[in-house]
N, C-alpha and C. Protein backbone atom coordinates (compact mmCIF):
# COMPACT_ATOMS: atom_id res chain seq x y z
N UNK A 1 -118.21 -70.64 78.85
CA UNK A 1 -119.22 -69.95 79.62
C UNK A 1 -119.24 -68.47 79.21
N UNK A 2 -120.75 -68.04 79.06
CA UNK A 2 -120.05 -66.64 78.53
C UNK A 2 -120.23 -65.39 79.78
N UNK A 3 -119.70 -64.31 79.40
CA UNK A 3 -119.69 -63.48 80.38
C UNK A 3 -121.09 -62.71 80.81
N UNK A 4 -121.55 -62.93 82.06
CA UNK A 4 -122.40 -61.91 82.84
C UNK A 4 -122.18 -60.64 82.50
N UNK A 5 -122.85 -60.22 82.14
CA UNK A 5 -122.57 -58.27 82.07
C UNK A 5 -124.28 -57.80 82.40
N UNK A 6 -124.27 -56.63 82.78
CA UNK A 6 -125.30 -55.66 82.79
C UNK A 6 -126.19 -55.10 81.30
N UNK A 7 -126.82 -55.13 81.51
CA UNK A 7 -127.92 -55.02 80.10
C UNK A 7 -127.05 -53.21 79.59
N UNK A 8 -126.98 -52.27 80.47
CA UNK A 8 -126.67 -50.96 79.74
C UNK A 8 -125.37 -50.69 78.99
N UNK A 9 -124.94 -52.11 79.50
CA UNK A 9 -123.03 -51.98 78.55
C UNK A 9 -123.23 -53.16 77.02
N UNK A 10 -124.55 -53.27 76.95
CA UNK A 10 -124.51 -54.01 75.68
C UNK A 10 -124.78 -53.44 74.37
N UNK A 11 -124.48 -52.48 74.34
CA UNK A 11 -124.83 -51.06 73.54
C UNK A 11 -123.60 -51.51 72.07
N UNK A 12 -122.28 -51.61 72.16
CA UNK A 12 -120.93 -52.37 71.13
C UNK A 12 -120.06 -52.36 72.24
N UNK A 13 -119.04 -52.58 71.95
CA UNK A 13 -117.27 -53.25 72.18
C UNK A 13 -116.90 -52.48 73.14
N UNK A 14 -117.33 -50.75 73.26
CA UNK A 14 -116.40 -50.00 74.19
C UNK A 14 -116.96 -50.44 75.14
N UNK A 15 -118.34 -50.19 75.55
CA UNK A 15 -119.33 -50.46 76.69
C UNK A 15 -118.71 -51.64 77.24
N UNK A 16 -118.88 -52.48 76.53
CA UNK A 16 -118.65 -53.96 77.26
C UNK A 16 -116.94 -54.38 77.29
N UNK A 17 -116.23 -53.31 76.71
CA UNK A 17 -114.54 -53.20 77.93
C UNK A 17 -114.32 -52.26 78.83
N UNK A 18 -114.99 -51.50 78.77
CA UNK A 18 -115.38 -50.52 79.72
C UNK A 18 -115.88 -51.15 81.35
N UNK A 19 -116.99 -52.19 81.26
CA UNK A 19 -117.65 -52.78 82.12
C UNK A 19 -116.95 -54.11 82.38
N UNK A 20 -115.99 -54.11 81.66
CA UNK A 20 -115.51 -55.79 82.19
C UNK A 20 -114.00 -55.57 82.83
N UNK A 21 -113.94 -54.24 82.49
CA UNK A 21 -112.31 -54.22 82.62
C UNK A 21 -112.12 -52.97 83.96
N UNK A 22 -113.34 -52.21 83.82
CA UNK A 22 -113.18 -50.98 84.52
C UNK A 22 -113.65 -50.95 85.91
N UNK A 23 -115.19 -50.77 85.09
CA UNK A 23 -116.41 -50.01 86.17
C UNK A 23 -116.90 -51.10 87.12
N UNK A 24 -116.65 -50.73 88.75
CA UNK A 24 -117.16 -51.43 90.04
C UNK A 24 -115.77 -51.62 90.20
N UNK A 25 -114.50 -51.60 89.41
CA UNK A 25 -113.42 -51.49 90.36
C UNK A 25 -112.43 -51.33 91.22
N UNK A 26 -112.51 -51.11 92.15
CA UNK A 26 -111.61 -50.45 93.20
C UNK A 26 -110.68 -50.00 92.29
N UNK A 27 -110.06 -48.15 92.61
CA UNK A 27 -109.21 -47.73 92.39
C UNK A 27 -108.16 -46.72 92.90
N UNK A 28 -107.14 -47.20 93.32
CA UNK A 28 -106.27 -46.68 94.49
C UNK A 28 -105.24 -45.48 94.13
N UNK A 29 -104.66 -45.46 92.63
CA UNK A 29 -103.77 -45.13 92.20
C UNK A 29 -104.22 -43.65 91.84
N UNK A 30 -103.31 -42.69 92.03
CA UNK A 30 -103.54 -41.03 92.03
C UNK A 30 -103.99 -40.48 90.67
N UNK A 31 -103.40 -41.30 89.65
CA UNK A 31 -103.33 -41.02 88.28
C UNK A 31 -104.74 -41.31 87.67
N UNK A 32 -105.08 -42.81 88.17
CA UNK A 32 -106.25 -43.25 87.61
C UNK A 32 -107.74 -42.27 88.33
N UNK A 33 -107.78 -42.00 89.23
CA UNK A 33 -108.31 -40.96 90.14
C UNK A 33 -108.70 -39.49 89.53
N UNK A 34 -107.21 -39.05 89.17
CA UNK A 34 -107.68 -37.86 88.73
C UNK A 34 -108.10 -37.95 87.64
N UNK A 35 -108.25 -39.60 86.48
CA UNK A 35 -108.46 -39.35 84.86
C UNK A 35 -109.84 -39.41 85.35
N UNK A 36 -110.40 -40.27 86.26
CA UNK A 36 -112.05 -40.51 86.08
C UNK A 36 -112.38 -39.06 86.88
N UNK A 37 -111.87 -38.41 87.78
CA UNK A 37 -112.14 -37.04 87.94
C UNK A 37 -112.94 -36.09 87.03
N UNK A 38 -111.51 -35.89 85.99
CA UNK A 38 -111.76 -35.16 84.77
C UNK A 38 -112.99 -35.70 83.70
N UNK A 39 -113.04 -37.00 83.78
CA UNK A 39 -113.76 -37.42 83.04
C UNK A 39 -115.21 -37.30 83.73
N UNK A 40 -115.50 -37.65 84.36
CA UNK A 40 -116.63 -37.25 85.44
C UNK A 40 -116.92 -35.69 85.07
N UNK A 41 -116.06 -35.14 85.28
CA UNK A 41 -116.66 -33.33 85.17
C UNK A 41 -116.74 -32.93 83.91
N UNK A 42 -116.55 -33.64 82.43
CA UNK A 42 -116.92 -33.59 81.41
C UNK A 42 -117.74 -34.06 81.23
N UNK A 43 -118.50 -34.85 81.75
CA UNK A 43 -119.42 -35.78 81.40
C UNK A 43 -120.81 -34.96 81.69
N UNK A 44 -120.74 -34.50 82.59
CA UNK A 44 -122.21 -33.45 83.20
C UNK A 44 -122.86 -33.02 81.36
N UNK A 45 -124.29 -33.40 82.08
CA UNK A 45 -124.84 -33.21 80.63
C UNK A 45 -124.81 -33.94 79.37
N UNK A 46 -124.03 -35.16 79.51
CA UNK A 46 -123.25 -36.18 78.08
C UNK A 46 -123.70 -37.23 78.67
N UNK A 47 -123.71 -37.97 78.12
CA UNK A 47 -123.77 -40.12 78.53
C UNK A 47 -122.40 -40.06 78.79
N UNK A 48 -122.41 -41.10 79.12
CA UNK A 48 -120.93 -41.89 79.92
C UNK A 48 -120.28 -42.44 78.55
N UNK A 49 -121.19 -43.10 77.75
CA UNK A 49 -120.45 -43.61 76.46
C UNK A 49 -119.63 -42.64 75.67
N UNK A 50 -120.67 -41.11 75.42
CA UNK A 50 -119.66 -40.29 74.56
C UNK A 50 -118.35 -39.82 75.21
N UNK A 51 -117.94 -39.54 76.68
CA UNK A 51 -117.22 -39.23 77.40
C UNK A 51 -116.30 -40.42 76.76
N UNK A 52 -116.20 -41.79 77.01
CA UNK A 52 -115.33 -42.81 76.98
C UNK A 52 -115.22 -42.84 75.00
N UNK A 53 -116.28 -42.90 74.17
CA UNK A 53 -115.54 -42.53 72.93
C UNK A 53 -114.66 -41.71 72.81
N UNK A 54 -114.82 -40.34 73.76
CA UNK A 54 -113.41 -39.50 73.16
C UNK A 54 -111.91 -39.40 74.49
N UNK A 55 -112.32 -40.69 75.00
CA UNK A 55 -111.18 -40.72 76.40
C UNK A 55 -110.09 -40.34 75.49
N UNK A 56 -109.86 -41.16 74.50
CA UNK A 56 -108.14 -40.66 74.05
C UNK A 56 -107.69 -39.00 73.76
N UNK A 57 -108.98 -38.40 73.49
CA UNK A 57 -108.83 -37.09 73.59
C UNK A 57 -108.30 -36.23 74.55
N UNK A 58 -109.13 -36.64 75.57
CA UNK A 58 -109.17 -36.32 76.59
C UNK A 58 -107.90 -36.26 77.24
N UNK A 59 -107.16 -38.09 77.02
CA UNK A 59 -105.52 -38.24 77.37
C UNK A 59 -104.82 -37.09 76.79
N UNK A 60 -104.95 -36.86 75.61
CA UNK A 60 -104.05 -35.93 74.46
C UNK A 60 -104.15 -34.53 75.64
N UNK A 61 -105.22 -33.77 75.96
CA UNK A 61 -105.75 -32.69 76.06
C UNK A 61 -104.96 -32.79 77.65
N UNK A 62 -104.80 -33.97 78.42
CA UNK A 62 -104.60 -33.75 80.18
C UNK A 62 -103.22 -34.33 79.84
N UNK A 63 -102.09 -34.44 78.92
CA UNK A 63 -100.75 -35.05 79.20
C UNK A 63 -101.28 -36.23 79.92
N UNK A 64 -102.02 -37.06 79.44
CA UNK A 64 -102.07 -38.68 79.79
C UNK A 64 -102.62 -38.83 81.05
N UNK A 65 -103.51 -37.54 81.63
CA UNK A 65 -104.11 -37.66 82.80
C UNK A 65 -102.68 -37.16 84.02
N UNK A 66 -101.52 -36.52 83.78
CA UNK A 66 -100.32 -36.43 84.72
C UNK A 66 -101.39 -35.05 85.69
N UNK A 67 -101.37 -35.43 86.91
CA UNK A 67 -101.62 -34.17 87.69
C UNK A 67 -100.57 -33.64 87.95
N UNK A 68 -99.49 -33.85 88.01
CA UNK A 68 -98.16 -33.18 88.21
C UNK A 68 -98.19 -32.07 87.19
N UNK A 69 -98.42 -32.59 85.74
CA UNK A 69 -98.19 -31.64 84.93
C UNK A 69 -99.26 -30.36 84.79
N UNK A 70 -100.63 -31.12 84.57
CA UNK A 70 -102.21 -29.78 84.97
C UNK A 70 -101.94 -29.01 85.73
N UNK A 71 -101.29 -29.93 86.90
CA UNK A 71 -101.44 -28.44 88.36
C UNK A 71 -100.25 -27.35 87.68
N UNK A 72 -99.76 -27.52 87.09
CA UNK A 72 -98.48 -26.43 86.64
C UNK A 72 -98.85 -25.80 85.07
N UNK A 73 -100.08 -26.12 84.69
CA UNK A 73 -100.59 -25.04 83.46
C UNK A 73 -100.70 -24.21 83.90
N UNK A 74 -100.19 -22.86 82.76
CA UNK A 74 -100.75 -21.26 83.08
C UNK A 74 -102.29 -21.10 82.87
N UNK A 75 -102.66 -19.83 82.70
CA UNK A 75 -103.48 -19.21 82.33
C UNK A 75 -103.94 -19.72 80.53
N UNK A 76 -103.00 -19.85 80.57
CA UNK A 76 -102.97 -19.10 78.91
C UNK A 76 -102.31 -20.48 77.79
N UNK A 77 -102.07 -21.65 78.88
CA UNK A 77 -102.18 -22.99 78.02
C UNK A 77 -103.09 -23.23 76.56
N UNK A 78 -102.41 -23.23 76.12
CA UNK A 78 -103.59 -24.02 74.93
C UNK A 78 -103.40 -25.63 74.56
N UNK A 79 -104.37 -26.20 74.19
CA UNK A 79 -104.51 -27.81 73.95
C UNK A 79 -103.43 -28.34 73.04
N UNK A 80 -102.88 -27.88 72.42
CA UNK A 80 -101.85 -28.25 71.30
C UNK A 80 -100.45 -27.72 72.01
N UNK A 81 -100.02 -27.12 73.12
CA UNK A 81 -98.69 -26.78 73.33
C UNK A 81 -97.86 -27.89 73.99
């Protein structure tokens, strides 16, 4: 049987693990919260797809999404330290 999906995640491969694995699902956990946070406030102005092409960036750039660790950047952090 094949899978039901929504016509806007049939775009390639990310869309449609994105939508099968992700999006409409309840999410409780602090970590996962603050990644779609961040990701959400990058997104203003972008599609949702380019946001999720560069999620791994994004991981690199937030220490894997840790709010423990963000809330304790200085001023003067840079992306590579």
């Amino acid at each position: 049987m094949e899978k039901v999906r929504c016509a806007w995640c049939e775009k390639d491969d990310l869309y449609k693990k994105y939508h099968d694995e992700e999006w409409g699902k309840p999410v409780y956990d602090d970590e996962t919260i603050f990644e779609f946070l961040i990701l959400e406030s990058f997104q203003a102005g972008l599609s949702w797809y380019t946001i999720l092409s560069k999620r791994n960036n994004f991981r690199k750039a937030f220490d894997h999404f840790d709010y423990k660790k963000v809330a304790a950047y200085s001023e003067n952090r840079r992306v590579n330290e």
